[in-house]
N, C-alpha and C. Protein backbone atom coordinates (compact mmCIF):
# COMPACT_ATOMS: atom_id res chain seq x y z
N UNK A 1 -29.07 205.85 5.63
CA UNK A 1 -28.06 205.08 6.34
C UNK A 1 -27.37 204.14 5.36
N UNK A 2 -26.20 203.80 5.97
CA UNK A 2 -25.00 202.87 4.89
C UNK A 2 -25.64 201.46 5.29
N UNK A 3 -25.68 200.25 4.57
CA UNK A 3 -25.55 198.87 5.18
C UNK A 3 -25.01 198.59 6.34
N UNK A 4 -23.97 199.26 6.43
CA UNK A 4 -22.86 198.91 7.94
C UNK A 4 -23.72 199.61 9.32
N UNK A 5 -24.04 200.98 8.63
CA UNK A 5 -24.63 201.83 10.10
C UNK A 5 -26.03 201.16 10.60
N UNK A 6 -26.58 200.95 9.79
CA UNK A 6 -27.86 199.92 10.10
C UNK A 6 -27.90 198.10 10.77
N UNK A 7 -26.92 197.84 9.91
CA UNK A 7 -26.18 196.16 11.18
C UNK A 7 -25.78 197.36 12.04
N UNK A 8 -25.44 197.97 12.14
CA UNK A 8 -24.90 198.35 13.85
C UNK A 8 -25.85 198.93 14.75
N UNK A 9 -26.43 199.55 14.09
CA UNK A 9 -27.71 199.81 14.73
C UNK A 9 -28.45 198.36 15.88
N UNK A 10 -28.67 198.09 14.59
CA UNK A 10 -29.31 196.51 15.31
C UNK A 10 -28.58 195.72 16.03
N UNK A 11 -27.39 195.75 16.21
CA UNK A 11 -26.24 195.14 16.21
C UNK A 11 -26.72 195.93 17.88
N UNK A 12 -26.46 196.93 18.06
CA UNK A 12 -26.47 197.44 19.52
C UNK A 12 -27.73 197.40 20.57
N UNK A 13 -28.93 197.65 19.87
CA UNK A 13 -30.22 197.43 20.34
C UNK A 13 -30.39 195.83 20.92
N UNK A 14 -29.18 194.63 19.73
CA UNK A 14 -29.54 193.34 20.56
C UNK A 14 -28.63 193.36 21.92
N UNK A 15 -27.24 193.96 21.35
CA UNK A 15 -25.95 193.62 22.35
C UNK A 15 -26.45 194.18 23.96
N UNK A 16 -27.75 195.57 24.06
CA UNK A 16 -27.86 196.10 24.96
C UNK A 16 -29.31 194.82 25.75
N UNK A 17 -30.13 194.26 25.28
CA UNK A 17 -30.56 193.84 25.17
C UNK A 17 -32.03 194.38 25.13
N UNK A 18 -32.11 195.47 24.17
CA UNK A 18 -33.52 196.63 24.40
C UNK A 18 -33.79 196.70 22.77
N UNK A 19 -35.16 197.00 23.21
CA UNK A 19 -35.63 196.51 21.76
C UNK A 19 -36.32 198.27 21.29
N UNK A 20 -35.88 198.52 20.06
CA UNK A 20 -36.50 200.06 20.03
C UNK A 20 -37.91 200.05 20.14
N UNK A 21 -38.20 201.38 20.34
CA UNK A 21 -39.39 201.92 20.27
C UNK A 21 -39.75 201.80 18.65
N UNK A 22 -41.48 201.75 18.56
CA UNK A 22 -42.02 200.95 17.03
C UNK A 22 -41.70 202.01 15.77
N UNK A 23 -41.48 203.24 16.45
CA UNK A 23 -40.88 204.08 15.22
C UNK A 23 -39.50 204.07 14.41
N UNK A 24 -38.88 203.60 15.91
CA UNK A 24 -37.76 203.50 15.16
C UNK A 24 -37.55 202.03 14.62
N UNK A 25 -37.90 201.31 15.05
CA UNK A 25 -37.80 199.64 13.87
C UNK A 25 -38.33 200.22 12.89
N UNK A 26 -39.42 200.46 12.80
CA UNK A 26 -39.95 200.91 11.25
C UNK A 26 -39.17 201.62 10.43
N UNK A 27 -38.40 202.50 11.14
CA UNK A 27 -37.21 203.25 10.45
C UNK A 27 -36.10 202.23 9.88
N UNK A 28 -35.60 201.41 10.76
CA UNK A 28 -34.26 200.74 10.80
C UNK A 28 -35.06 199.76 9.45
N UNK A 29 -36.10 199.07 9.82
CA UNK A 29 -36.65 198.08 9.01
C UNK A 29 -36.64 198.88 7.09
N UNK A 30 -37.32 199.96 7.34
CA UNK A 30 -37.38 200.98 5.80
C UNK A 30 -36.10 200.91 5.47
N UNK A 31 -34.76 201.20 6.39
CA UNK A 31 -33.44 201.42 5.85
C UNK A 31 -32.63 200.27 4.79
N UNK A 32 -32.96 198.88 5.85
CA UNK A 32 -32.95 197.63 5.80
C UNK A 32 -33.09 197.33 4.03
N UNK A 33 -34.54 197.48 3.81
CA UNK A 33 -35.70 197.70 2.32
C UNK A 33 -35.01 198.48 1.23
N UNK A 34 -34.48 199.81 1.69
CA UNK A 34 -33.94 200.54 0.60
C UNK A 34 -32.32 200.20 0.33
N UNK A 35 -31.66 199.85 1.37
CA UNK A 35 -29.83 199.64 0.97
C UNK A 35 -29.62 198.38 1.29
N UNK A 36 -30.44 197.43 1.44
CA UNK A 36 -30.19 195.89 1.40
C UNK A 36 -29.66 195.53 0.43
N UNK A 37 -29.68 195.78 -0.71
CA UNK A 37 -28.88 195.30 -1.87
C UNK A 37 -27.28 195.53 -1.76
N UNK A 38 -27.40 196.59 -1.12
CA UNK A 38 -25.74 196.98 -0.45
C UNK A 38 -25.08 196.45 0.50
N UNK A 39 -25.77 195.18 1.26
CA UNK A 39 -25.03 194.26 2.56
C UNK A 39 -24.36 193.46 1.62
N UNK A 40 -23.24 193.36 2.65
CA UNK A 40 -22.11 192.03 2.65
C UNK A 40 -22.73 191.05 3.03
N UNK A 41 -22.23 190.05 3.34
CA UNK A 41 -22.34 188.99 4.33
C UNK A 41 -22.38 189.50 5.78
N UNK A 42 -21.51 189.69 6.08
CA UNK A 42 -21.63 189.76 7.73
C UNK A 42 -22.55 190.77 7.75
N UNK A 43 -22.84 192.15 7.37
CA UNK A 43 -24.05 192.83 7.51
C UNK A 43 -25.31 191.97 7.48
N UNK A 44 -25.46 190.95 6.72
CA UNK A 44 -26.82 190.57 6.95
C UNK A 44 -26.39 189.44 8.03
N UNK A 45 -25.53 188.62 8.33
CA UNK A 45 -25.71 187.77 9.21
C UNK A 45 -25.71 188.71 10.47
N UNK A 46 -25.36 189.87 10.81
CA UNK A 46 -25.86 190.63 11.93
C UNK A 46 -27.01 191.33 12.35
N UNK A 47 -27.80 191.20 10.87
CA UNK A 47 -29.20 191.76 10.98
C UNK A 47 -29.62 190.71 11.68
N UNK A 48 -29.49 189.44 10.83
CA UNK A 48 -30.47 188.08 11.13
C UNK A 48 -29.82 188.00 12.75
N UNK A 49 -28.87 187.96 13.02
CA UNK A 49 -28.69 187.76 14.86
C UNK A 49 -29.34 188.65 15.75
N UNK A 50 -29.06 189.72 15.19
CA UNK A 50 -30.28 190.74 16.12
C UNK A 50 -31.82 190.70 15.91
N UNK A 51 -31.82 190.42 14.84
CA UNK A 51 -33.38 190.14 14.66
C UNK A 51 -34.27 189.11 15.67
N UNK A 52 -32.93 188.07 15.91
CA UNK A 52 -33.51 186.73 16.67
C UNK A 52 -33.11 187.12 17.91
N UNK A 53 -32.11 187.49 17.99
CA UNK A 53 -31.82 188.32 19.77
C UNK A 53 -33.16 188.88 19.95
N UNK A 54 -33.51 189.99 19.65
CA UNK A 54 -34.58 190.71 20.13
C UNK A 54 -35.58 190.17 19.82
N UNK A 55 -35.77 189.22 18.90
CA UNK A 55 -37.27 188.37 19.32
C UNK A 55 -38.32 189.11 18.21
N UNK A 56 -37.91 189.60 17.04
CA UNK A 56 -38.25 190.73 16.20
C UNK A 56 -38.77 189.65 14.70
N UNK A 57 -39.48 189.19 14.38
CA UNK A 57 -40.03 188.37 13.06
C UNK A 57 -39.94 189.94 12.32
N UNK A 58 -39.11 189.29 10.73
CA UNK A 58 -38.26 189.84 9.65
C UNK A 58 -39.73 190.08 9.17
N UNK A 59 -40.07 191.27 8.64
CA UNK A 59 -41.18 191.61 7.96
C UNK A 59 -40.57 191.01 6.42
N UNK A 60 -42.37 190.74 5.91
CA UNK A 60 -41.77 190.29 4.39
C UNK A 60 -41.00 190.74 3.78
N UNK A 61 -41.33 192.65 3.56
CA UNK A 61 -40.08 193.04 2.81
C UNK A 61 -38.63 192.89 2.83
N UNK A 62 -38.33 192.93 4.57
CA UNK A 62 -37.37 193.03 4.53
C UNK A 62 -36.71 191.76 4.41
N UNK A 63 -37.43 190.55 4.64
CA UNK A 63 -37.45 189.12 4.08
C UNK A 63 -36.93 189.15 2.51
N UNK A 64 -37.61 189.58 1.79
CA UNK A 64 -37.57 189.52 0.42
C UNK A 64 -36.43 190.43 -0.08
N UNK A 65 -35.98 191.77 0.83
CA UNK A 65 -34.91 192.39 0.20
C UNK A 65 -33.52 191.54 0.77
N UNK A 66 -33.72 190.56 1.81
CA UNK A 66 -32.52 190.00 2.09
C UNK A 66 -32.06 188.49 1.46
């Protein structure tokens, strides 16, 4: 996944107000880990809003890749 498709991802899971199933965070979260170096700004300030929408604590990595 691109930086953008992944904020949107998350981006929709908060807007709907449903939180994925644990396979797929783990997915979105791995995506997060590997192309985080590739967010803008607003890509990560939309991770961090959905993250807190859904009530979701930022695993270290993905802490540390952001």
């Amino acid at each position: 996944m691109k930086p953008q498709e992944i904020a949107n991802s998350l981006w929709s899971f908060a807007q709907l107000a449903r939180s994925s199933g644990p396979e797929a965070r783990a997915a979105l979260e791995a995506a997060v880990v590997r192309v985080g170096f590739g967010m803008n700004a607003q890509d990560v300030a939309i991770l961090f809003w959905a993250f807190a929408t859904l009530g979701w604590e930022l695993s270290s990595e993905v802490r540390a890749t952001l």
